[in-house]
PDB file of N, CA and C in Angstrom:
ATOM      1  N   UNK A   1     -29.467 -55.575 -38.412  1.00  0.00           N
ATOM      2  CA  UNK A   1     -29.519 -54.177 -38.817  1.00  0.00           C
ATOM      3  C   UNK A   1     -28.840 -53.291 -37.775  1.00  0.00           C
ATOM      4  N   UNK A   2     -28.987 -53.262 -36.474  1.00  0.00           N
ATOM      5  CA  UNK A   2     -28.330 -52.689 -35.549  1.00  0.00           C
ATOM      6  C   UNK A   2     -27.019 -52.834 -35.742  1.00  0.00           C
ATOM      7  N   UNK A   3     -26.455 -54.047 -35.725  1.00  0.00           N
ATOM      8  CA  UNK A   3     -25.027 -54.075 -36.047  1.00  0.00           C
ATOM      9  C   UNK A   3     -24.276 -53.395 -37.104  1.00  0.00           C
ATOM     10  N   UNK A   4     -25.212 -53.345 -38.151  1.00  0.00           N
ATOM     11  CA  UNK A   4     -24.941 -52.854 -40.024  1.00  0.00           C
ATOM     12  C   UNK A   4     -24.727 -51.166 -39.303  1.00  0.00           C
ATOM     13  N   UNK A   5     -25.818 -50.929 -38.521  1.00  0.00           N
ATOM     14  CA  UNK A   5     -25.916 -48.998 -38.277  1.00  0.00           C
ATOM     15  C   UNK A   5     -24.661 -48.851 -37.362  1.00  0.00           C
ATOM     16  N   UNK A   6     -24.073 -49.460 -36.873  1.00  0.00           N
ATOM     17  CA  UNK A   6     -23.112 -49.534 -35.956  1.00  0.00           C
ATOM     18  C   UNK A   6     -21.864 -48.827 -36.578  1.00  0.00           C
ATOM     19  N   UNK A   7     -21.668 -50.341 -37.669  1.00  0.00           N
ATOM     20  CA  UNK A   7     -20.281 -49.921 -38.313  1.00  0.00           C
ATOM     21  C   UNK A   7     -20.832 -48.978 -39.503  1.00  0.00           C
ATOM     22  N   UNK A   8     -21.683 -48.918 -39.654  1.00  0.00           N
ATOM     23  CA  UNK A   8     -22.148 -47.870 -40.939  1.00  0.00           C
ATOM     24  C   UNK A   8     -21.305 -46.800 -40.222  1.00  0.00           C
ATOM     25  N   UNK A   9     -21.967 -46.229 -39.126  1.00  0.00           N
ATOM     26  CA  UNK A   9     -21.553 -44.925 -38.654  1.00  0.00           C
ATOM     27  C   UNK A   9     -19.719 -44.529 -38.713  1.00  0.00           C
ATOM     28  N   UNK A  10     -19.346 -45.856 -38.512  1.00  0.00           N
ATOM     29  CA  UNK A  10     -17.750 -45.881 -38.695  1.00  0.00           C
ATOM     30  C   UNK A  10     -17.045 -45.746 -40.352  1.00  0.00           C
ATOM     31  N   UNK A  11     -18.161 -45.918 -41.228  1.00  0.00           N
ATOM     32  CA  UNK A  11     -17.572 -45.956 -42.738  1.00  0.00           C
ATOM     33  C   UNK A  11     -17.582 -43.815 -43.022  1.00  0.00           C
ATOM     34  N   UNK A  12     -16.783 -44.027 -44.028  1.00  0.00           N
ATOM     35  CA  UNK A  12     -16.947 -42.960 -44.759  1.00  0.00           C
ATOM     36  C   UNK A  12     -18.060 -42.604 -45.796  1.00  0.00           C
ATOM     37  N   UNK A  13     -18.655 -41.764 -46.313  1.00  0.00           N
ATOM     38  CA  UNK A  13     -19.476 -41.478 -47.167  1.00  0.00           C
ATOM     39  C   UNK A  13     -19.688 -42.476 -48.094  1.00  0.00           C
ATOM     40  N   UNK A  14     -18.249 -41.911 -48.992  1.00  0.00           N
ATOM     41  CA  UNK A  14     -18.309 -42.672 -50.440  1.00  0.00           C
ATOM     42  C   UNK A  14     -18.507 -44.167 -49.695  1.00  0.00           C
ATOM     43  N   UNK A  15     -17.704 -45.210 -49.063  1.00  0.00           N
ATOM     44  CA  UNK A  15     -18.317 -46.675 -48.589  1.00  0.00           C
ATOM     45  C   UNK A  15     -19.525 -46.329 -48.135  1.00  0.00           C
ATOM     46  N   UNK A  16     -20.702 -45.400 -47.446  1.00  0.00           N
ATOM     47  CA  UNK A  16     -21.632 -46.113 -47.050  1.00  0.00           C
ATOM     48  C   UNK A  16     -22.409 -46.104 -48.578  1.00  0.00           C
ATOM     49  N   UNK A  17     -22.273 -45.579 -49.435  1.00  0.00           N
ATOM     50  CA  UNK A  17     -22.855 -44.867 -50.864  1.00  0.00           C
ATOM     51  C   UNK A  17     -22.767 -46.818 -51.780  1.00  0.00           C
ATOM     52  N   UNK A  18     -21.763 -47.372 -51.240  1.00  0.00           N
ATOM     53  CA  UNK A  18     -21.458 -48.229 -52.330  1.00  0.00           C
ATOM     54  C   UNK A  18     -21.584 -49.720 -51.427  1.00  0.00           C
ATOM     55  N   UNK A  19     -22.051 -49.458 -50.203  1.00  0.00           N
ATOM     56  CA  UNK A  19     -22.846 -50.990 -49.480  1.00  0.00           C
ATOM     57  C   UNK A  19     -24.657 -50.867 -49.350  1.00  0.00           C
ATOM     58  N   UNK A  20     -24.517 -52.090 -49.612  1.00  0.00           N
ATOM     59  CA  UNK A  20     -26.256 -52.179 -49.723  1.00  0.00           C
ATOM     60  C   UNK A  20     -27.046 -53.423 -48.925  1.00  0.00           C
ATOM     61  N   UNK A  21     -27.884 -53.377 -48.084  1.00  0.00           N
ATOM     62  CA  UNK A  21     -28.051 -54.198 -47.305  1.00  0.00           C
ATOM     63  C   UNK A  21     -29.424 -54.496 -47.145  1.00  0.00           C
ATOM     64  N   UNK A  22     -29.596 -55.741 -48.078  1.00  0.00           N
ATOM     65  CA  UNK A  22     -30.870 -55.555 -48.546  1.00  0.00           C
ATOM     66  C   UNK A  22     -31.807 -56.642 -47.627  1.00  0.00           C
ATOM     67  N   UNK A  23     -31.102 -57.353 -46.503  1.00  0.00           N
ATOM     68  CA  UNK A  23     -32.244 -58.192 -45.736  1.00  0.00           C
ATOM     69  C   UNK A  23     -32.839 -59.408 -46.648  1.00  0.00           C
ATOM     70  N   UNK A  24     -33.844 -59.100 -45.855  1.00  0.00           N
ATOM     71  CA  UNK A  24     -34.600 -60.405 -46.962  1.00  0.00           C
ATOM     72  C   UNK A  24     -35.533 -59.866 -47.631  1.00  0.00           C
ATOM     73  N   UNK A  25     -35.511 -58.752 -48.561  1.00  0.00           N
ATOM     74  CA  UNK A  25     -36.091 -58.088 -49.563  1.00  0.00           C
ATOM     75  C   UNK A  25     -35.085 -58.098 -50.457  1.00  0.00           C
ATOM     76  N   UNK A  26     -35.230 -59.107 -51.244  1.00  0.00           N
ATOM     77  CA  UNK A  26     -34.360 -59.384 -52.394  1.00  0.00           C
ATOM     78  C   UNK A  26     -34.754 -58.460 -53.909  1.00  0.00           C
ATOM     79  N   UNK A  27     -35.783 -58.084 -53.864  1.00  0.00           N
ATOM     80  CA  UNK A  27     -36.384 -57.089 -54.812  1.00  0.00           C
ATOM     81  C   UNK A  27     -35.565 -55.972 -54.968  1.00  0.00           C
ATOM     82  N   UNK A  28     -34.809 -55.715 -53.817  1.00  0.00           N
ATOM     83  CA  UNK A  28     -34.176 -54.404 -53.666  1.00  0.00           C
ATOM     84  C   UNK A  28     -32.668 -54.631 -54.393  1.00  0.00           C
ATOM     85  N   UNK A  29     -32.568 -55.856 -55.019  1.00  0.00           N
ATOM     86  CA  UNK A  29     -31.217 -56.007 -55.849  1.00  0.00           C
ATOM     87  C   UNK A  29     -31.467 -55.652 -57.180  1.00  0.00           C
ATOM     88  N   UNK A  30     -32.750 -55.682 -57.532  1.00  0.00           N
ATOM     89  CA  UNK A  30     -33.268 -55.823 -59.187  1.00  0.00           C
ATOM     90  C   UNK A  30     -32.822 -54.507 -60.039  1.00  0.00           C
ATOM     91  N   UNK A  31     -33.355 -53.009 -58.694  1.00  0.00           N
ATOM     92  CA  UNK A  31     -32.810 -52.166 -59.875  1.00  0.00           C
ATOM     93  C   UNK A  31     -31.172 -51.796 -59.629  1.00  0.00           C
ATOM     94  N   UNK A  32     -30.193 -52.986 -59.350  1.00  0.00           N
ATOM     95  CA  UNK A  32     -28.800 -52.456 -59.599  1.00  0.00           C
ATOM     96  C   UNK A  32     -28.128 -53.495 -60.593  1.00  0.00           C
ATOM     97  N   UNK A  33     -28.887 -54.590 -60.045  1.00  0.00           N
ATOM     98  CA  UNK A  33     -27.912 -55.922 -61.054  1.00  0.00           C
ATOM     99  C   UNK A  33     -28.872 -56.517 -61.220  1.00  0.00           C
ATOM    100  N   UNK A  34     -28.746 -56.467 -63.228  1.00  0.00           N
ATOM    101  CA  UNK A  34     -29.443 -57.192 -63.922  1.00  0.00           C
ATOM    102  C   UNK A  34     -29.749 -58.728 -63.777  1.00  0.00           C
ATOM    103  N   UNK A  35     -30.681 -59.645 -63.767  1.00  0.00           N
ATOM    104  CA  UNK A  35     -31.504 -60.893 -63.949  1.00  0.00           C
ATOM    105  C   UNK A  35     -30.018 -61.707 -64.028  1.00  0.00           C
ATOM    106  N   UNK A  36     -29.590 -61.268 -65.315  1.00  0.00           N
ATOM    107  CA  UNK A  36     -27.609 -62.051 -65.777  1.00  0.00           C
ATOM    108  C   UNK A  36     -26.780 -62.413 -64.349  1.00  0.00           C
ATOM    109  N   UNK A  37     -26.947 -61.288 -63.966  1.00  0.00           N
ATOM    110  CA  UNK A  37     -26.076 -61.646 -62.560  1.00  0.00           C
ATOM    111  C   UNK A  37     -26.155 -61.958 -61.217  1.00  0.00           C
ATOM    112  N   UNK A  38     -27.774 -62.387 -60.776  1.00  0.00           N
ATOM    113  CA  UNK A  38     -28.067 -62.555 -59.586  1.00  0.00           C
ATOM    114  C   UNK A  38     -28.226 -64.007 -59.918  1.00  0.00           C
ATOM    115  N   UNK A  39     -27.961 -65.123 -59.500  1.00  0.00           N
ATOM    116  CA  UNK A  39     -28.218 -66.898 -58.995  1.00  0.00           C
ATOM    117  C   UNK A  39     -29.540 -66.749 -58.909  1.00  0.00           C
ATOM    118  N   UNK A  40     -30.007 -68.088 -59.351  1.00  0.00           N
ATOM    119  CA  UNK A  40     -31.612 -68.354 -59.270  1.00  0.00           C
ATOM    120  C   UNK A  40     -31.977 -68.221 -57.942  1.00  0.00           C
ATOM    121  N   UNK A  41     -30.822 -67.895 -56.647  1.00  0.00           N
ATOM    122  CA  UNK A  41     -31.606 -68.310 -55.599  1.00  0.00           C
ATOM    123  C   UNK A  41     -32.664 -66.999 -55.305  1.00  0.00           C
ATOM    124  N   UNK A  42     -31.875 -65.471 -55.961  1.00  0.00           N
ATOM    125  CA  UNK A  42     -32.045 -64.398 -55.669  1.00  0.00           C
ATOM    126  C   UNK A  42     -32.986 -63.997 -56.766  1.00  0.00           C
ATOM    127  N   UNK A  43     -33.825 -65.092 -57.374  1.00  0.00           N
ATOM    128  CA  UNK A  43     -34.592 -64.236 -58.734  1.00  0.00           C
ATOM    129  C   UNK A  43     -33.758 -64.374 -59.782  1.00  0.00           C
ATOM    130  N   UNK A  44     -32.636 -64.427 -59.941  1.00  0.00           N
ATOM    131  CA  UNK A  44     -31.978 -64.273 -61.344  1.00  0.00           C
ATOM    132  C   UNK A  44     -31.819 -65.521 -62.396  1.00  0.00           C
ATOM    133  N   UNK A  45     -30.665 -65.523 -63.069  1.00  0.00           N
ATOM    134  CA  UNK A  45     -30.919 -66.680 -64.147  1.00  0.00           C
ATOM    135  C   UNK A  45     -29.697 -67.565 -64.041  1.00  0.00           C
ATOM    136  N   UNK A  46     -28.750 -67.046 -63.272  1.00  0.00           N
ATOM    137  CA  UNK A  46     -27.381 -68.048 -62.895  1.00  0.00           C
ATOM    138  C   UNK A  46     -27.630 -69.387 -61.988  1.00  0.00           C
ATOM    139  N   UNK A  47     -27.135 -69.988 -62.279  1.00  0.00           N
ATOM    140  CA  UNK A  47     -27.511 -71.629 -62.043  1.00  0.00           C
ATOM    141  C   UNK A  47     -26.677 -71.884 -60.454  1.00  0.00           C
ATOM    142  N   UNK A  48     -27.456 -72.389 -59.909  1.00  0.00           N
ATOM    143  CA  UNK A  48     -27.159 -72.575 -58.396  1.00  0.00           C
ATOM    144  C   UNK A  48     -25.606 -73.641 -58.856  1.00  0.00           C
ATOM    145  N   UNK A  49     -25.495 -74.499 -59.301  1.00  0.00           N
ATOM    146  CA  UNK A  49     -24.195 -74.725 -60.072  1.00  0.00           C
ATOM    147  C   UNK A  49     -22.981 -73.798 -60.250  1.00  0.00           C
ATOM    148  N   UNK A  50     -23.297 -72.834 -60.339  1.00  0.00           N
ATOM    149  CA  UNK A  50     -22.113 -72.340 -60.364  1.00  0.00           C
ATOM    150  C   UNK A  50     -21.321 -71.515 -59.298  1.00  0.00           C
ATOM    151  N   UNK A  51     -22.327 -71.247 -58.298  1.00  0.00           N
ATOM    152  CA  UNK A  51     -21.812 -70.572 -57.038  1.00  0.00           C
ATOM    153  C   UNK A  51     -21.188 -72.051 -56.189  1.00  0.00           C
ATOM    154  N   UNK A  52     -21.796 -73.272 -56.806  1.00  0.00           N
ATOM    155  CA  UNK A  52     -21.042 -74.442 -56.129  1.00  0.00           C
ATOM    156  C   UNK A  52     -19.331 -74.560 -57.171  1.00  0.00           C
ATOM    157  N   UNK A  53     -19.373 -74.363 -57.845  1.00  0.00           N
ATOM    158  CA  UNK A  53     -18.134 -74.092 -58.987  1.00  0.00           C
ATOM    159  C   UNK A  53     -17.144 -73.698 -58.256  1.00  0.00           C
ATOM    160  N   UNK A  54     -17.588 -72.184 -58.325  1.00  0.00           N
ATOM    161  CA  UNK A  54     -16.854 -70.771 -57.381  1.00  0.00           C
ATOM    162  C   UNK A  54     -16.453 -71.356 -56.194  1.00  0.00           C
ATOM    163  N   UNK A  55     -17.288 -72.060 -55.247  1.00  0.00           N
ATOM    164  CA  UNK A  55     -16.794 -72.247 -54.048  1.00  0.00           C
ATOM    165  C   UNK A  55     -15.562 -73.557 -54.126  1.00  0.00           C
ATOM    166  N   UNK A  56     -15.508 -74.703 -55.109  1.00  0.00           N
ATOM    167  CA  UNK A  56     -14.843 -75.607 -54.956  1.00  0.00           C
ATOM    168  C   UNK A  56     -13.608 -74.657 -55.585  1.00  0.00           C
ATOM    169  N   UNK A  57     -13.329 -73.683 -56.179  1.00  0.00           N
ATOM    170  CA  UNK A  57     -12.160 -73.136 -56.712  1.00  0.00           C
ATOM    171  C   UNK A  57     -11.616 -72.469 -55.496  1.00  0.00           C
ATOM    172  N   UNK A  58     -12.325 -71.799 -54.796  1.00  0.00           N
ATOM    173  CA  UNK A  58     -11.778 -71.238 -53.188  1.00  0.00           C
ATOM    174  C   UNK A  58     -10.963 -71.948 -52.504  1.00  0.00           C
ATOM    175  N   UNK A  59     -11.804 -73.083 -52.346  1.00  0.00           N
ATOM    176  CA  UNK A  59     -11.822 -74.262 -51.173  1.00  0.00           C
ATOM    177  C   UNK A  59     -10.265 -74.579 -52.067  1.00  0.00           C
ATOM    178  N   UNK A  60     -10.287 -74.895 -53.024  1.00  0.00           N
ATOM    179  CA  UNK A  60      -9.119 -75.638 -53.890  1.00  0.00           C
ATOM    180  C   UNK A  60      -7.807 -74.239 -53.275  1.00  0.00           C
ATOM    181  N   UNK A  61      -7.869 -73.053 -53.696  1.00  0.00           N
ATOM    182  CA  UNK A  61      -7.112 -72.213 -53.507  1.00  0.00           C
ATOM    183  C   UNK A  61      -6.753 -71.533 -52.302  1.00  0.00           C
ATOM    184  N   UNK A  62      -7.545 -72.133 -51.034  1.00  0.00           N
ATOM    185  CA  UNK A  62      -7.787 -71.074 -49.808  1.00  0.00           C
ATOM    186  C   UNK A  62      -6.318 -71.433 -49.275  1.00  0.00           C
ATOM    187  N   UNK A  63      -5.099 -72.400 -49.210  1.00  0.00           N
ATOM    188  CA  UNK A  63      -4.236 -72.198 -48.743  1.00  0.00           C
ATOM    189  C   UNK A  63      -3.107 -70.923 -49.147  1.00  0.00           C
ATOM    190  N   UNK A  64      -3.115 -70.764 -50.132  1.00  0.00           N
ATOM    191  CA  UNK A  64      -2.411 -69.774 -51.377  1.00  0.00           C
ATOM    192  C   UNK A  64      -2.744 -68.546 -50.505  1.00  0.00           C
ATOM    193  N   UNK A  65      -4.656 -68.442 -50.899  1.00  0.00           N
ATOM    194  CA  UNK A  65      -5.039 -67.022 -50.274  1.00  0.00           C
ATOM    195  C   UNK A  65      -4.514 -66.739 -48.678  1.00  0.00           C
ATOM    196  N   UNK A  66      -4.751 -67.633 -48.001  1.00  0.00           N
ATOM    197  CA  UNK A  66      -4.141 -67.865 -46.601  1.00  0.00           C
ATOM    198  C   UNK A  66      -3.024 -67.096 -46.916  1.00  0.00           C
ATOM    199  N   UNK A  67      -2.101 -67.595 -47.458  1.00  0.00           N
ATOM    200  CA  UNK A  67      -0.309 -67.350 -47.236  1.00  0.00           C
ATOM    201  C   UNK A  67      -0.357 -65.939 -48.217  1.00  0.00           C
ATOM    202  N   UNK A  68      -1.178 -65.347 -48.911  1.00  0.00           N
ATOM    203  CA  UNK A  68      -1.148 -64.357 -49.809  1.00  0.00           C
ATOM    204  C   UNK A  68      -1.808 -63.185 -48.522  1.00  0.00           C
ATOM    205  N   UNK A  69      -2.410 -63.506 -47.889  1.00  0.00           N
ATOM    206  CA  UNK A  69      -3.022 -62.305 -46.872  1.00  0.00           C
ATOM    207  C   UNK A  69      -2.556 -62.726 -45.758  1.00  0.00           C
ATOM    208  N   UNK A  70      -1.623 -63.546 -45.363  1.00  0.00           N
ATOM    209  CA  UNK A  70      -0.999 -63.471 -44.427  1.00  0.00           C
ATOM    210  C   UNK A  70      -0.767 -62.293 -43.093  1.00  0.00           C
ATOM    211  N   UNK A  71      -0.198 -61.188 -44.165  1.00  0.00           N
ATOM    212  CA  UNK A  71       0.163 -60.358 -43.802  1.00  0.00           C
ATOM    213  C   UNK A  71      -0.908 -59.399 -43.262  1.00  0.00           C
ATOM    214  N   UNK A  72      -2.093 -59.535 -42.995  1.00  0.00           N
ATOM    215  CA  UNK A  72      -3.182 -58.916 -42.520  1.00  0.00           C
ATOM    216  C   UNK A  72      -3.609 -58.543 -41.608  1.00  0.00           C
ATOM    217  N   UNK A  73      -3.396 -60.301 -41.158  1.00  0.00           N
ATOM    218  CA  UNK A  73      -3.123 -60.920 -39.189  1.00  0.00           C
ATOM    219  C   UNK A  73      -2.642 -60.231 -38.699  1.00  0.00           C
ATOM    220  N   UNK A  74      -1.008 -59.552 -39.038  1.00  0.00           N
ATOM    221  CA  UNK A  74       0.070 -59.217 -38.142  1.00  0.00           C
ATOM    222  C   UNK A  74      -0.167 -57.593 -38.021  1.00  0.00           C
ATOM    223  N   UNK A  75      -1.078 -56.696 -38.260  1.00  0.00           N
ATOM    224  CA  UNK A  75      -1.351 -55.231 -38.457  1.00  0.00           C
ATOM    225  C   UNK A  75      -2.146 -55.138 -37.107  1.00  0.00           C
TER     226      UNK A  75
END
């Protein structure tokens, strides 16, 4: 949390308005995103399966993304 107030202080309004940092009070996700979209790990109804899905498509693609943000490094 100290760290979060840190760079908080460095965001602008509208970003601090649209990050949410909910710890380990996971309750505090319920009234923004519906049951549909949180993984069973968080209370919801999405299948721990599929965040393993998501990640093998990364893992499959992370060289691409690498060479696609390349240009990030060098700023």
């Amino acid at each position: 949390m100290t760290i979060y107030s840190l760079y908080q202080s460095f965001m602008s309004k509208k970003m601090q308005g649209r990050v949410l940092l909910c710890g380990h009070d996971l309750e505090m996700l319920k009234p923004f995103f519906d049951n549909k979209y949180l993984p069973e790990d968080f209370g919801g109804i999405v299948p721990t399966s599929n965040a393993q899905k998501i990640t093998e498509k990364i893992k499959k693609a992370s060289k691409q993304i690498e060479k696609d943000f390349e240009y990030l490094s060098k700023v």
